[in-house]
Protein backbone atom coordinates (compact mmCIF):
# COMPACT_ATOMS: atom_id res chain seq x y z
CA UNK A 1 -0.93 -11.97 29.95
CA UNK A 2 -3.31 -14.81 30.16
CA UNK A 3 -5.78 -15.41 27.30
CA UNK A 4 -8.70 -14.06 29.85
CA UNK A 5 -6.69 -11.16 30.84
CA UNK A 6 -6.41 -10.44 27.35
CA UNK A 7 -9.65 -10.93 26.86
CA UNK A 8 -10.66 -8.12 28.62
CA UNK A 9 -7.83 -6.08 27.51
CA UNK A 10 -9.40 -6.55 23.95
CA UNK A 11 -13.50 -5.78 25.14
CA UNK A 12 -11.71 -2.89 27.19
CA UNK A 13 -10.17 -1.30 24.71
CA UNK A 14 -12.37 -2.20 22.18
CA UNK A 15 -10.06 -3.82 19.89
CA UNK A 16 -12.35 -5.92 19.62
CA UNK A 17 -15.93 -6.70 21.31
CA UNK A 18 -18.15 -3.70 20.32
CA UNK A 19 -15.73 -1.69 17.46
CA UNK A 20 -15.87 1.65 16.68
CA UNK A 21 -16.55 0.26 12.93
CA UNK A 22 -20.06 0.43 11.93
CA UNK A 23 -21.76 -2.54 10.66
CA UNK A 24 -22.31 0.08 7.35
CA UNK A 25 -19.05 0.32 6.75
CA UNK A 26 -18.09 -2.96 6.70
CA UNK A 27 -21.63 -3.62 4.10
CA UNK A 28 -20.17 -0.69 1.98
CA UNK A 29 -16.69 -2.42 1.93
CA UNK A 30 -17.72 -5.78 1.34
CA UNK A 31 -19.51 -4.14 -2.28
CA UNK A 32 -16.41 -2.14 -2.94
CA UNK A 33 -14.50 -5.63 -2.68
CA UNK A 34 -16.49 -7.46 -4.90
CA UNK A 35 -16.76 -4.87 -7.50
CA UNK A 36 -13.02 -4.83 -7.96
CA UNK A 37 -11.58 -2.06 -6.38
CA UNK A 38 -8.25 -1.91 -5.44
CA UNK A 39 -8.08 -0.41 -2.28
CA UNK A 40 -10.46 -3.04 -1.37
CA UNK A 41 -9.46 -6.24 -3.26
CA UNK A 42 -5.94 -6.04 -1.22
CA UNK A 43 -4.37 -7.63 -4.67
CA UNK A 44 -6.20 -10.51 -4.34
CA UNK A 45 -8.85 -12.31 -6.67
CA UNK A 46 -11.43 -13.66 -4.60
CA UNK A 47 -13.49 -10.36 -5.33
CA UNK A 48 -13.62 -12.13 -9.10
CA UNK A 49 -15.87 -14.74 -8.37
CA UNK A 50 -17.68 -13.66 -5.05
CA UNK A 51 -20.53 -12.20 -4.56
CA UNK A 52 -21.82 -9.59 -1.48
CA UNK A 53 -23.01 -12.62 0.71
CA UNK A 54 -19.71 -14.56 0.10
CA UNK A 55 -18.21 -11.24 1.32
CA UNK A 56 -20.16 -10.77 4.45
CA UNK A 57 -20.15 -14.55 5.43
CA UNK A 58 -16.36 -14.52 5.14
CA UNK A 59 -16.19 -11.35 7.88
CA UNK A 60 -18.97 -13.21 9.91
CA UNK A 61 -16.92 -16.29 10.17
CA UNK A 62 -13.48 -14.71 10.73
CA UNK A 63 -14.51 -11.57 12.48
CA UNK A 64 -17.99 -13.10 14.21
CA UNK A 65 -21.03 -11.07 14.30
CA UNK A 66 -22.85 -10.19 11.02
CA UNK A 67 -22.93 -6.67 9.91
CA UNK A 68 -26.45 -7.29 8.00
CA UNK A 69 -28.27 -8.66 11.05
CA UNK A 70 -27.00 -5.40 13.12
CA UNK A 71 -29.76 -3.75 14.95
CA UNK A 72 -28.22 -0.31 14.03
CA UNK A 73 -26.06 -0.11 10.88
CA UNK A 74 -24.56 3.12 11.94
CA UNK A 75 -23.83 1.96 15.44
CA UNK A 76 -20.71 -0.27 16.81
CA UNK A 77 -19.08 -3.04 14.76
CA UNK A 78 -18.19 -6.36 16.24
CA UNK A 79 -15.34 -8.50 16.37
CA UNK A 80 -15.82 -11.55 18.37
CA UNK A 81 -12.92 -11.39 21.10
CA UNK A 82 -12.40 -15.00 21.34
CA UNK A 83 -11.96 -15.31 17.69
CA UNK A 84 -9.10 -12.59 18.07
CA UNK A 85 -7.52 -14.57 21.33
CA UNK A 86 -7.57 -17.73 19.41
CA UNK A 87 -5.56 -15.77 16.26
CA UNK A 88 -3.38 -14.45 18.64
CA UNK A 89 -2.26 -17.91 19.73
CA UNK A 90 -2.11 -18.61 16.09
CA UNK A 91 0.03 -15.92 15.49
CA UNK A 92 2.13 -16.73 18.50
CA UNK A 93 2.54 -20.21 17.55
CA UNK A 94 3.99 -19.60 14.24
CA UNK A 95 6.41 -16.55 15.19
CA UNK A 96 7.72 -18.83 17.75
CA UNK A 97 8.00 -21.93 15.53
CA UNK A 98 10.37 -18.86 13.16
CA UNK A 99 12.21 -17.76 16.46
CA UNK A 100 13.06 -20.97 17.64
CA UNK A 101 14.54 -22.22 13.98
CA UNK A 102 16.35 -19.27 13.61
CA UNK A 103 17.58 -17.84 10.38
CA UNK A 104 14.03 -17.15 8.43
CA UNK A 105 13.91 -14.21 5.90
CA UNK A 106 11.14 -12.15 7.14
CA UNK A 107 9.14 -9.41 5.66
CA UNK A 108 7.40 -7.30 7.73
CA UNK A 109 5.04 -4.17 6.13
CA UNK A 110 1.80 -1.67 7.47
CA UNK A 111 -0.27 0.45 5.67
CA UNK A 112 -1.62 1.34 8.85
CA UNK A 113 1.34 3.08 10.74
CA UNK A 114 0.05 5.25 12.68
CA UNK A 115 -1.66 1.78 14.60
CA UNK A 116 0.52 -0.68 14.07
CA UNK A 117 3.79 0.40 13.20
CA UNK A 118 5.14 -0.01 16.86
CA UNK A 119 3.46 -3.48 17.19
CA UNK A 120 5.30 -4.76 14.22
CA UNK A 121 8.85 -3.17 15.49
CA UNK A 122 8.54 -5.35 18.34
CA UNK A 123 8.33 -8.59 16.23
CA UNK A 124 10.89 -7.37 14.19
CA UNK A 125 13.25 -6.77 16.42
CA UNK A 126 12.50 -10.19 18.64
CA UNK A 127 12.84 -12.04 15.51
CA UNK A 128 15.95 -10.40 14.59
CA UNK A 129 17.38 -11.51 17.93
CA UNK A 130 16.57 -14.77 17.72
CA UNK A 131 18.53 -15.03 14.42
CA UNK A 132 16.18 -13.92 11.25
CA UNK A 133 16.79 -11.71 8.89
CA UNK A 134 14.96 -8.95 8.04
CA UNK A 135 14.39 -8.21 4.52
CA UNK A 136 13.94 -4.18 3.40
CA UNK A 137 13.22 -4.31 -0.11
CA UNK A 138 13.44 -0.93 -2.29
CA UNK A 139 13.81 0.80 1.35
CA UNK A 140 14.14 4.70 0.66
CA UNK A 141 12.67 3.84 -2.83
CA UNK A 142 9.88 5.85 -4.84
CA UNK A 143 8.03 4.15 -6.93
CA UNK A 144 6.26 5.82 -10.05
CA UNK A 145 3.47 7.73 -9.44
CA UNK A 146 -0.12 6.52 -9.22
CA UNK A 147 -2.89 7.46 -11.22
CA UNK A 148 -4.92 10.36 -9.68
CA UNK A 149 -3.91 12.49 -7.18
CA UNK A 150 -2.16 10.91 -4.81
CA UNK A 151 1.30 11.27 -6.26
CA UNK A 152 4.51 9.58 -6.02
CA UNK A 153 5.07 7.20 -3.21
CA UNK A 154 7.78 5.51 -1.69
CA UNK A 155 8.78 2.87 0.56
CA UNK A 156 10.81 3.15 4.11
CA UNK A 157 11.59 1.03 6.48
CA UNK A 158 11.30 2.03 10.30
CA UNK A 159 12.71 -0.51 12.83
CA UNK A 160 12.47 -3.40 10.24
CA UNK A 161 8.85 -2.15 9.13
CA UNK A 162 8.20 -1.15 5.69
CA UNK A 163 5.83 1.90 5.37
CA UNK A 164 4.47 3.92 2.73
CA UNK A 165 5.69 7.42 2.98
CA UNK A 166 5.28 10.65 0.43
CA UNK A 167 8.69 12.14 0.84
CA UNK A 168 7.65 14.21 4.37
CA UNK A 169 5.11 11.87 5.72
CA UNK A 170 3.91 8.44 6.60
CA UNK A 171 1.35 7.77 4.51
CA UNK A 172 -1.92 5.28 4.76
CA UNK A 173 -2.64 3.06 2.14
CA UNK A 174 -4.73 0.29 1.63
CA UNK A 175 -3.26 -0.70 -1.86
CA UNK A 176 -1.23 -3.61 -3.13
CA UNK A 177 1.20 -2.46 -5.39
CA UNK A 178 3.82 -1.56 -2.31
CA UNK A 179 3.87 -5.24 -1.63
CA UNK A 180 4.26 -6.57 -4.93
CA UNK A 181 6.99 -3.97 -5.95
CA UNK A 182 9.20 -5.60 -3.14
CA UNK A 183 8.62 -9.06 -3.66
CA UNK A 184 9.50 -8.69 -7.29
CA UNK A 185 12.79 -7.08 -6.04
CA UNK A 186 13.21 -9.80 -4.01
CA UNK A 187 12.70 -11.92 -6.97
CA UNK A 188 9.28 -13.16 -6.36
CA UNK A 189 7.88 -15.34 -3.91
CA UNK A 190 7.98 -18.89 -2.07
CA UNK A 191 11.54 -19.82 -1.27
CA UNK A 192 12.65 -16.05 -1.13
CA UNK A 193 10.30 -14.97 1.90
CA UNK A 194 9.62 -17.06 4.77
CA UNK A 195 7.38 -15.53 6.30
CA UNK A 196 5.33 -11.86 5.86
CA UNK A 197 3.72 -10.24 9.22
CA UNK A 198 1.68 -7.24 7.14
CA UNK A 199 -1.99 -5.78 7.00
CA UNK A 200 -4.32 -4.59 4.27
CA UNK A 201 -2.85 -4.69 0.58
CA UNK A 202 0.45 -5.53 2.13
CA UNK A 203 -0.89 -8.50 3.23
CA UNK A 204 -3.07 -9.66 0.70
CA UNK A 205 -0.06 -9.34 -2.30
CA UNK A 206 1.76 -11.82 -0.18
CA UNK A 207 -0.75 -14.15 0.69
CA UNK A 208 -1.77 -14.12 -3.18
CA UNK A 209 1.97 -15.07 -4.16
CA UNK A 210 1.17 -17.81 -1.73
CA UNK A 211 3.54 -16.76 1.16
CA UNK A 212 2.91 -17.29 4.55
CA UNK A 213 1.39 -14.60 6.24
CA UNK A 214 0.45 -13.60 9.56
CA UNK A 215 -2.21 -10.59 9.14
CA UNK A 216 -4.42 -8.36 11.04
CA UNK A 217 -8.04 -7.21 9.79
CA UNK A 218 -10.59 -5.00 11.11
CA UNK A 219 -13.70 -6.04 10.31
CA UNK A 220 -14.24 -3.75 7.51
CA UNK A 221 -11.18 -5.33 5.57
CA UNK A 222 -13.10 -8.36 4.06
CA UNK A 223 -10.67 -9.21 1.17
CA UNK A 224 -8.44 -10.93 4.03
CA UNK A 225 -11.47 -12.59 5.75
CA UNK A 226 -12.37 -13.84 2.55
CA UNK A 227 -8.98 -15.70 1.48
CA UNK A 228 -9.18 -16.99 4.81
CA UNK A 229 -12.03 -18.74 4.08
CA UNK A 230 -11.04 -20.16 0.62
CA UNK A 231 -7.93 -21.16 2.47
CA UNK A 232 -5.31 -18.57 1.06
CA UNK A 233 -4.16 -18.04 4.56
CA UNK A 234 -4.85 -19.07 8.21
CA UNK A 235 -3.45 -16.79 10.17
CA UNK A 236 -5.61 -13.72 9.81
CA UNK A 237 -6.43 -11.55 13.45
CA UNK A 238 -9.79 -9.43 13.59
CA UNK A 239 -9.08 -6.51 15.69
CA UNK A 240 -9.53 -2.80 14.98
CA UNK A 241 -6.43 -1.64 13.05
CA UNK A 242 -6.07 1.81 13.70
CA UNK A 243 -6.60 2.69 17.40
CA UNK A 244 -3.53 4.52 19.81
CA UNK A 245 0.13 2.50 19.52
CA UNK A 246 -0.38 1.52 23.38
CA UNK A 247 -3.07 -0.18 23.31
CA UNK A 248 -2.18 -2.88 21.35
CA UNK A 249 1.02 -3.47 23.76
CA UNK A 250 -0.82 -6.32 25.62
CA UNK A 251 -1.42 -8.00 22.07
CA UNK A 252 2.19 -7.14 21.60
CA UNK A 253 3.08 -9.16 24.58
CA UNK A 254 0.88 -12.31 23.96
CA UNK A 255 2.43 -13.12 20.19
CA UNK A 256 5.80 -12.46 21.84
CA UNK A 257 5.68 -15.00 24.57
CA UNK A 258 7.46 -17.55 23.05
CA UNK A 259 6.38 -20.18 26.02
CA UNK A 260 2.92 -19.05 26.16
CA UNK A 261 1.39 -21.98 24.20
């Protein structure tokens, strides 16, 4: 798909353009981030010495728009669709340059699987065929419980993907702790993991043991737009997270196309 074609594809669908996540929302994030909680902070420490406006100005320059200027706070988000093209070349460029050297250790991991899971099979299993590895850390593992009621979680991996599951179910989770408990399998960071293709906590525990990371963010995830911008990472993509499997296909398609660039 051309970069206009999925352009549109993006405003269409409204993975990005006008986003079904209200400018609120993101505000209410961005203060959950910088007060320190986990489910916002993605394990990483930014949240430490940022205020709210470092918050917001970190989604305004990775996502575009600003959520504090909206006209109505309760109305659609926006993601700037040309800011999301230009990560999906990014994020293109990069699984190609791991494709075409062949033999990388990858990690790949969702929170969101009900969204993204089949997007990340796809990479998984084109990287696998082009000679990576793929890494499943404490697969079929449970991990001790949390503190309040969610209970004991574990982690399985579906076509190369980790997920969070509960024993029965999939589970969603914004936290870090999944992340970290597999790279401290794996024995920790740089040199052990190539490269990590992950979202939310899963994303930021890698990018804060200082692997590199290819990432996606709605705009209402600020802890990644925020290590973007203090240059923890590069490679984070601003779409909506959580919409139907098929319509990220088209996405799908443009970071697989190896001679795209």
């Amino acid at each position: 798909m051309s970069d206009p074609g999925l352009r549109g594809h993006l405003v269409a669908s409204r993975l990005a353009g006008d986003v079904a996540t209200s400018p609120r929302w993101t505000l209410d994030n961005c203060a959950k981030l910088v007060d320190g909680q986990p489910d916002y902070t993605f394990g990483l420490p930014d949240w430490r010495d940022a205020d709210l406006d470092d918050a917001v100005a970190a989604v305004r320059a990775v996502c575009g728009g600003d959520p504090s200027a909206a006209a109505d706070p309760y109305g659609p988000g926006f993601i700037d669709p040309d800011l999301a093209v230009a990560a999906v070349a990014v994020h293109r460029d990069r699984l190609a340059a791991v494709a075409r050297g062949g033999g990388a250790r990858v990690l790949l991991a969702t929170g969101h699987p009900t969204g993204l899971l089949p997007h990340y099979g796809a990479i998984a299993r084109a990287l696998q065929a082009t000679g990576s590895e793929l890494l499943a850390p404490l697969d079929d593992v449970l991990l001790a419980p949390e503190p309040g009621p969610r209970g004991r979680r574990g982690i399985r991996f579906l076509d190369g993907v980790a997920c969070v599951h509960d024993g029965a179910a999939l589970r969603h989770t914004h936290l870090a702790r999944f992340m970290e408990a597999m790279l401290d399998e794996l024995g920790g960071g740089p040199g052990v993991v190539d490269l990590v293709v992950a979202d939310h906590g899963m994303a930021g525990a890698a990018i804060a043991r200082g692997l590199a990371t290819l990432s996606i963010a709605d705009v209402n995830d600020p802890a990644l737009p925020l290590a973007q911008v203090r240059g923890r990472t590069d490679a984070v993509l601003p779409l909506d997270d959580n919409l139907a499997p098929r319509l990220f296909l088209p996405v799908t398609a443009a970071v697989l196309d190896w001679n795209g660039g």
